[in-house]
C-alpha atoms as a PDB file:
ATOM      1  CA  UNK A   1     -19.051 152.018 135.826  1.00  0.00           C
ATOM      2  CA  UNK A   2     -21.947 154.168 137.121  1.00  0.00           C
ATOM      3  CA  UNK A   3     -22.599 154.488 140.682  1.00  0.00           C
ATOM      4  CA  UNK A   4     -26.190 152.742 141.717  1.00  0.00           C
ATOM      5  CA  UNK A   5     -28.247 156.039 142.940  1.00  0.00           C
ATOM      6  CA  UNK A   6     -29.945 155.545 146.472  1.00  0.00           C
ATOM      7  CA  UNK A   7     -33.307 155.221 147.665  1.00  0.00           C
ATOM      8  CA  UNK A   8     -33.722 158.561 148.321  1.00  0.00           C
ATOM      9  CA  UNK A   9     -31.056 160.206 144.968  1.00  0.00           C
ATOM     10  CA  UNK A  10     -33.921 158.420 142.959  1.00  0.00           C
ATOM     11  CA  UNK A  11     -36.836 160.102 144.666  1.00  0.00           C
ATOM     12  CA  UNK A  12     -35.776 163.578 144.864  1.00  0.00           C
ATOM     13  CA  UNK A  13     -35.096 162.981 140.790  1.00  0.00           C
ATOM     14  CA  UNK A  14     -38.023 161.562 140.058  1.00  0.00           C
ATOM     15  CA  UNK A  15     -39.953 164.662 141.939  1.00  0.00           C
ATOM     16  CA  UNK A  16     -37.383 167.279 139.595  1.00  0.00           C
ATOM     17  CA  UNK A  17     -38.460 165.084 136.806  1.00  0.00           C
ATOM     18  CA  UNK A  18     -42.489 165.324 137.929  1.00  0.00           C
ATOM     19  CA  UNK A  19     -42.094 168.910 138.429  1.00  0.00           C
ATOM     20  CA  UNK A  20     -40.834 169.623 134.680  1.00  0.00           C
ATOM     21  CA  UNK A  21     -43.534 167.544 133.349  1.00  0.00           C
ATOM     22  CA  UNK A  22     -46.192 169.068 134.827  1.00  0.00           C
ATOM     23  CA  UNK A  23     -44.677 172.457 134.309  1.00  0.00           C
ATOM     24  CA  UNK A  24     -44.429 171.893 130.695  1.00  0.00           C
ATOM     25  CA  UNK A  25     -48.018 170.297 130.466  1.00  0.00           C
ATOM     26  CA  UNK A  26     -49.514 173.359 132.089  1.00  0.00           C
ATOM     27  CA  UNK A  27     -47.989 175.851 130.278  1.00  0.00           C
ATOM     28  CA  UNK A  28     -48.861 174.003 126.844  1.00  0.00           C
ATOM     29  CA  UNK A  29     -52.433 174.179 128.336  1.00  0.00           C
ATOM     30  CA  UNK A  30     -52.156 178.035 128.991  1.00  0.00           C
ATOM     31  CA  UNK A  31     -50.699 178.454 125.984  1.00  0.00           C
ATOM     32  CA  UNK A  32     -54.551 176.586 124.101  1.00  0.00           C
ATOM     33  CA  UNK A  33     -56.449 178.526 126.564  1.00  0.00           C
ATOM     34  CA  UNK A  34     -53.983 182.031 125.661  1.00  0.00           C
ATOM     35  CA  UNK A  35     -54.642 181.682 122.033  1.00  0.00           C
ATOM     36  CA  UNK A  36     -58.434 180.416 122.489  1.00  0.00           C
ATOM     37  CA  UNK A  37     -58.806 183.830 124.391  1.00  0.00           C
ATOM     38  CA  UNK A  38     -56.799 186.035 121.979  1.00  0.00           C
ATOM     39  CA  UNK A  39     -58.865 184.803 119.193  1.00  0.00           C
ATOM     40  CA  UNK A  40     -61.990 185.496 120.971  1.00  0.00           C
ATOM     41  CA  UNK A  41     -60.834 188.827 121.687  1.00  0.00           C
ATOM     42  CA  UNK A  42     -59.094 189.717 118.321  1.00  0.00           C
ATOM     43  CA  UNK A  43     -62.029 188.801 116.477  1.00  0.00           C
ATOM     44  CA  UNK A  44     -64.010 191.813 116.088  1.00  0.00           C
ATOM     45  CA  UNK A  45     -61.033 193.551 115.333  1.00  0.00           C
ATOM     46  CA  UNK A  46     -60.995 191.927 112.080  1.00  0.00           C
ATOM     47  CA  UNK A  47     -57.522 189.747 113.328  1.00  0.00           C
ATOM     48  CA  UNK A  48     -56.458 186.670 114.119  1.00  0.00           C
ATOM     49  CA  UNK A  49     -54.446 185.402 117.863  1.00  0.00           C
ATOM     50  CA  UNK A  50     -51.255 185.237 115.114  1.00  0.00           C
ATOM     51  CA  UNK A  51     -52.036 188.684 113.433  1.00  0.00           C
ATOM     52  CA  UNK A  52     -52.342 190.690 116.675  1.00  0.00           C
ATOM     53  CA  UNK A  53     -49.293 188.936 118.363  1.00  0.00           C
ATOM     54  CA  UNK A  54     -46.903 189.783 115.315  1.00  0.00           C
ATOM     55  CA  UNK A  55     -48.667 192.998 115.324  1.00  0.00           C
ATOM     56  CA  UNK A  56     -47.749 193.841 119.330  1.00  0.00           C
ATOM     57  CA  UNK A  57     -44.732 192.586 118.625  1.00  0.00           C
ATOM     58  CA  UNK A  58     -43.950 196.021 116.183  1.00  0.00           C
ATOM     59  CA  UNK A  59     -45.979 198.628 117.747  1.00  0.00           C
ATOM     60  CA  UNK A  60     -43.226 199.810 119.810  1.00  0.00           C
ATOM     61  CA  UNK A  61     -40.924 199.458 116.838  1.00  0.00           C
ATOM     62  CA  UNK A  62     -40.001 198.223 114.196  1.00  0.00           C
ATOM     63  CA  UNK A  63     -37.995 194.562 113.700  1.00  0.00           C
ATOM     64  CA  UNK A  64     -36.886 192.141 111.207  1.00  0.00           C
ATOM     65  CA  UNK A  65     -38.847 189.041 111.267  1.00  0.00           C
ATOM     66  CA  UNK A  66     -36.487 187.300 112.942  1.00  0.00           C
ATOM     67  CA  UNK A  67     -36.045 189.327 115.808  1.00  0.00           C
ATOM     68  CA  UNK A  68     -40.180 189.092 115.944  1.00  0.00           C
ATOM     69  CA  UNK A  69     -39.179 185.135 115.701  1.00  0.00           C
ATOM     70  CA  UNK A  70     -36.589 185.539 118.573  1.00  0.00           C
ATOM     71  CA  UNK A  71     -38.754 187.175 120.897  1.00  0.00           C
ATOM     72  CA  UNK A  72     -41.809 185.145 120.488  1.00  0.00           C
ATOM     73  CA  UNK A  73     -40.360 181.880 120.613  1.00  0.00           C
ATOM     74  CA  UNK A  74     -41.618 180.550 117.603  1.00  0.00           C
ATOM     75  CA  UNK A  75     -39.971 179.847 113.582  1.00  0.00           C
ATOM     76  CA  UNK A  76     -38.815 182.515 111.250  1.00  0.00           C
ATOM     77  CA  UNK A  77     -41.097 180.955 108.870  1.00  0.00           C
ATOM     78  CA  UNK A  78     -44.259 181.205 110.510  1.00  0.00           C
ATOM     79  CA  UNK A  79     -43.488 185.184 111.395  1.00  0.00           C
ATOM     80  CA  UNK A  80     -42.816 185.535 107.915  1.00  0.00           C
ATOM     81  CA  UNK A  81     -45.922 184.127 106.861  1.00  0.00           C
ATOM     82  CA  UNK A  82     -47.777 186.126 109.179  1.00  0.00           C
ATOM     83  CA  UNK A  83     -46.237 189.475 108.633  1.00  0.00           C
ATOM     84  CA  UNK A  84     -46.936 189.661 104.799  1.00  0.00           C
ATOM     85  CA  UNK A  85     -50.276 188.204 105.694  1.00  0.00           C
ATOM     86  CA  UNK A  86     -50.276 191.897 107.659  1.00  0.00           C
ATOM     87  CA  UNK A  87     -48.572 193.162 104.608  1.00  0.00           C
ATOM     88  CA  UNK A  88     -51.128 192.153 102.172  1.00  0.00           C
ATOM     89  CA  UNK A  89     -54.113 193.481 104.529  1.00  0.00           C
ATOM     90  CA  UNK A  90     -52.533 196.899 104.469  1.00  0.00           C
ATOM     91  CA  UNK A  91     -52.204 196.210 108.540  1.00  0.00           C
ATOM     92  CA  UNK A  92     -47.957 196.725 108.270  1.00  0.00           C
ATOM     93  CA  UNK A  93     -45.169 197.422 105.840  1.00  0.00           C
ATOM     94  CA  UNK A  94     -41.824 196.779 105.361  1.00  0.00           C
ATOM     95  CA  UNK A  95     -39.529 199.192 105.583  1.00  0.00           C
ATOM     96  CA  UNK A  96     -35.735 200.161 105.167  1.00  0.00           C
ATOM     97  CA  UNK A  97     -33.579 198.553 107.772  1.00  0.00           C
ATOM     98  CA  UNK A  98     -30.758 200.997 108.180  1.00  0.00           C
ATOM     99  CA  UNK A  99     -28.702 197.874 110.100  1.00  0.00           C
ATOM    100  CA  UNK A 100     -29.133 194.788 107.164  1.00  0.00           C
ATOM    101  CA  UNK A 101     -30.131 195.972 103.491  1.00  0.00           C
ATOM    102  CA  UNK A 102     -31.936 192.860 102.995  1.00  0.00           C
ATOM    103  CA  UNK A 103     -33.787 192.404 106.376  1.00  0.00           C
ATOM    104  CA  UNK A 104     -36.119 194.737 105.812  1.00  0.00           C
ATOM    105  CA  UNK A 105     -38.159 195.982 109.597  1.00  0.00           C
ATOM    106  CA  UNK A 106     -42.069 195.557 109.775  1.00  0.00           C
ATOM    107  CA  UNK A 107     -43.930 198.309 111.219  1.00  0.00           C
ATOM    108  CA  UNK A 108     -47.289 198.586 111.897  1.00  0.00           C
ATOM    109  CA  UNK A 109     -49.867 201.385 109.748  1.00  0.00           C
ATOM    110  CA  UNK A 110     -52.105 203.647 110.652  1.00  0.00           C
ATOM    111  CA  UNK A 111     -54.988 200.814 109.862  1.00  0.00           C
ATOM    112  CA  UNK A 112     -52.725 198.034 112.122  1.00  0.00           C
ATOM    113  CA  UNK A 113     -52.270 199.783 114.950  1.00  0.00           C
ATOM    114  CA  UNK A 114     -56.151 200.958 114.932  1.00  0.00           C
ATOM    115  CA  UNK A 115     -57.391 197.204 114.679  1.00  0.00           C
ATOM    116  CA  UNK A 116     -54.626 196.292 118.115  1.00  0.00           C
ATOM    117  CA  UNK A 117     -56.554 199.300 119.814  1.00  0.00           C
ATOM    118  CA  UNK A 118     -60.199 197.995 119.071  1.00  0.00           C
ATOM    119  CA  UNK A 119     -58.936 195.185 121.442  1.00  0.00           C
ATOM    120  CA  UNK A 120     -57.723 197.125 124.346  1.00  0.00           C
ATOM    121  CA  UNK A 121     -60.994 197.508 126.337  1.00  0.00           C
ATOM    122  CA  UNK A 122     -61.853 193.952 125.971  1.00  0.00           C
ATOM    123  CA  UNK A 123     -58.326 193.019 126.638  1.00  0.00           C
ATOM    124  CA  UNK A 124     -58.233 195.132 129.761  1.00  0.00           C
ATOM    125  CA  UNK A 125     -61.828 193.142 131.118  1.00  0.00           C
ATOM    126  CA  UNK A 126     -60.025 190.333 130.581  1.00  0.00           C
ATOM    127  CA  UNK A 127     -56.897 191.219 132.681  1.00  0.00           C
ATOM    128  CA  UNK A 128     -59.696 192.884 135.672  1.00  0.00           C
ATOM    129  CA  UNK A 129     -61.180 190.220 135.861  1.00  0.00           C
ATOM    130  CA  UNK A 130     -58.635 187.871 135.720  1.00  0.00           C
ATOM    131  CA  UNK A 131     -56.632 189.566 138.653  1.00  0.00           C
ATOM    132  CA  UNK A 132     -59.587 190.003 140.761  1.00  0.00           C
ATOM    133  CA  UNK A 133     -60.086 186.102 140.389  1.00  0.00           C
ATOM    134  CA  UNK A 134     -56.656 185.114 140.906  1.00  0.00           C
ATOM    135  CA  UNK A 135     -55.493 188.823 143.082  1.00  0.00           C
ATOM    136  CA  UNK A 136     -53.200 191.176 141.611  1.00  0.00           C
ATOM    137  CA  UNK A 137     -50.188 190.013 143.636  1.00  0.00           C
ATOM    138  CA  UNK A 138     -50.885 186.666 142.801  1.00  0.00           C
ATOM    139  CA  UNK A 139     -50.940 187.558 139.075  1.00  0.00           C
ATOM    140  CA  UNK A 140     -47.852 189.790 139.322  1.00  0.00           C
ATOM    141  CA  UNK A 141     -45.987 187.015 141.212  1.00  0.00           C
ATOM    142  CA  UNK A 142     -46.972 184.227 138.566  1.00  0.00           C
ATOM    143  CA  UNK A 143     -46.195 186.128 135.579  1.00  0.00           C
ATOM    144  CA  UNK A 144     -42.932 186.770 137.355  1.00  0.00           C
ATOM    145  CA  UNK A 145     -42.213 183.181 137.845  1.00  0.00           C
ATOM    146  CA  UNK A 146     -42.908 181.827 134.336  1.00  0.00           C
ATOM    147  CA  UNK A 147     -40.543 185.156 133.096  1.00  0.00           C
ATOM    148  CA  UNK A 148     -38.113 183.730 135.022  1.00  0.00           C
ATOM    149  CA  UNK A 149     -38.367 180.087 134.079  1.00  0.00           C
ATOM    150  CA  UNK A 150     -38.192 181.290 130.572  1.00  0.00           C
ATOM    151  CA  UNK A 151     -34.824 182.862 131.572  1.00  0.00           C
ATOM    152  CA  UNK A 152     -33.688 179.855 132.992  1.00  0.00           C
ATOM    153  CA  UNK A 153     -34.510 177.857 129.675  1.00  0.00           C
ATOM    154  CA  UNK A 154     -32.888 179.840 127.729  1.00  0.00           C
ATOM    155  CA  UNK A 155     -29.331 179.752 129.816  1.00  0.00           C
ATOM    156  CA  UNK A 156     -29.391 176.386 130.338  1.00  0.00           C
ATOM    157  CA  UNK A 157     -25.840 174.761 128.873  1.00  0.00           C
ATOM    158  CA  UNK A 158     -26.358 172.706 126.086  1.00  0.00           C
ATOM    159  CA  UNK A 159     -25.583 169.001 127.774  1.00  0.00           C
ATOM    160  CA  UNK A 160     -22.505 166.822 126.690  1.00  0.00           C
ATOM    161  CA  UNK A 161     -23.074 164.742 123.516  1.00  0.00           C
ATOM    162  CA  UNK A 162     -24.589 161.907 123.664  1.00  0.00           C
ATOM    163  CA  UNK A 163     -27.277 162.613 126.521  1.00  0.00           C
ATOM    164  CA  UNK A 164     -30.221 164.861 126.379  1.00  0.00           C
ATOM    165  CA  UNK A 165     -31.047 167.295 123.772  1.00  0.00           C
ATOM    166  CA  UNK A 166     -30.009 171.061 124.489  1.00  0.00           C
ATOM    167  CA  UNK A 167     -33.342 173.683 125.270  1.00  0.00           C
ATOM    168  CA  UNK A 168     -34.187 174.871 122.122  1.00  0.00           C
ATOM    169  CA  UNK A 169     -35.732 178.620 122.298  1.00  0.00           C
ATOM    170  CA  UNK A 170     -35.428 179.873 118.389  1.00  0.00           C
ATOM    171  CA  UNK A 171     -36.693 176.794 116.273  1.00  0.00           C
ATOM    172  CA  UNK A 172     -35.659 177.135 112.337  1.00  0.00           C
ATOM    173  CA  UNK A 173     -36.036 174.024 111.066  1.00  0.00           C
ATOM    174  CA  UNK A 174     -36.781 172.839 107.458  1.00  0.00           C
ATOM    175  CA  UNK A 175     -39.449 172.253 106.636  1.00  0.00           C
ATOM    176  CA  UNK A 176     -41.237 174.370 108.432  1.00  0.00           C
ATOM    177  CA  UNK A 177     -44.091 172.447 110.671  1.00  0.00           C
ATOM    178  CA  UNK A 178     -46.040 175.389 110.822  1.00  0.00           C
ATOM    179  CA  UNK A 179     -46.769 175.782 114.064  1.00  0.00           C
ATOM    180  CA  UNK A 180     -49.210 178.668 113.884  1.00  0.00           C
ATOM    181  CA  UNK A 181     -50.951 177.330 111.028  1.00  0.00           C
ATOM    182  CA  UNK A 182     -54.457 177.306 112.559  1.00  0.00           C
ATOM    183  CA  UNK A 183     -53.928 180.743 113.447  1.00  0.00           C
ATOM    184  CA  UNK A 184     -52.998 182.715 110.023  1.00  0.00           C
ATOM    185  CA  UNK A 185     -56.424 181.917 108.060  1.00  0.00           C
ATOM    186  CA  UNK A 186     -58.765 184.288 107.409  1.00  0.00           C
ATOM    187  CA  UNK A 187     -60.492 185.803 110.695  1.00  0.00           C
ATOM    188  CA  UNK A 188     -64.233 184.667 110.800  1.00  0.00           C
ATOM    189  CA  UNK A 189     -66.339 187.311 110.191  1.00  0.00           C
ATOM    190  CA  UNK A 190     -69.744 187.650 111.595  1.00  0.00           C
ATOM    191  CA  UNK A 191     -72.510 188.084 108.967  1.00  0.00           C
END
């Protein structure tokens, strides 16, 4: 038999339980207004918001799709999609992955990683102006918090059976709901 939880047990849970929601709901709304902005600016590169993020995701070096999957948060699937999308385009290749024959790494080309730098000066007016709207500090410190949030997520234990469902931070589910559908169509071209 459960204890009853007091007065003031069920008010500071029901403020935890506030907190998350409205943490959650903003960050799905950053996450519309992210993509709405990447779009905007990856546009006139001849990209999509998908394309350039699987794209920055390789310029460093080259990954497997699921490690691109891993660190973006989203399905295997959809990467895969995306990257021979960038394939096809003559934006990437696949290459030899010395670690997993059949896991081959995507790298950017020459062509790629020339579209990623038509966006840098309008990326960079964005992130100006941005930080002088919100200050630098202020921009530092919340990109700071939501890193660390993310870290949190992802450490969380998975809860005992039976009660709520475990943080899930890699989804590979099947079928795949295509969550980046919207994103890996054609980009619109001006005429």
């Amino acid at each position: 038999m459960g204890r009853e939880e007091s007065p003031a047990d069920d008010a500071r849970r029901r403020t935890r339980q506030d907190l998350l929601s409205r943490a959650a709901l903003t960050v799905f709304r950053l996450n519309g207004q992210f993509l709405a902005c990447s779009e905007e600016l990856a546009r006139p590169a001849g990209l999509t918001a998908a394309w350039w993020q699987v794209l920055g995701a390789v310029l460093r070096e080259p990954l497997p799709v699921a490690g691109i999957a891993r660190a973006m948060g989203i399905t295997r699937q959809s990467v895969q999609r995306v990257a021979d999308l960038l394939v096809t385009k003559g934006l990437a290749e696949y290459v030899p992955n010395p670690a997993h024959r059949r896991a081959k790494l995507l790298r950017p080309t020459e062509r790629g990683r020339a579209a990623v730098a038509e966006i840098d000066p309008a990326h960079a007016e964005l992130a100006g102006r941005l930080a002088a709207a919100l200050g630098g500090d202020e921009l530092a410190h919340t990109v700071r918090v939501l890193e660390r949030l993310s870290e949190v997520l992802d450490a969380l234990p998975a809860p005992a059976a039976g009660t709520v469902p475990a943080v899930v931070t890699e989804r590979d589910p099947e079928p795949d709901p295509e969550p980046i559908k919207e994103s890996v169509a054609e980009p619109v071209t001006e005429p």
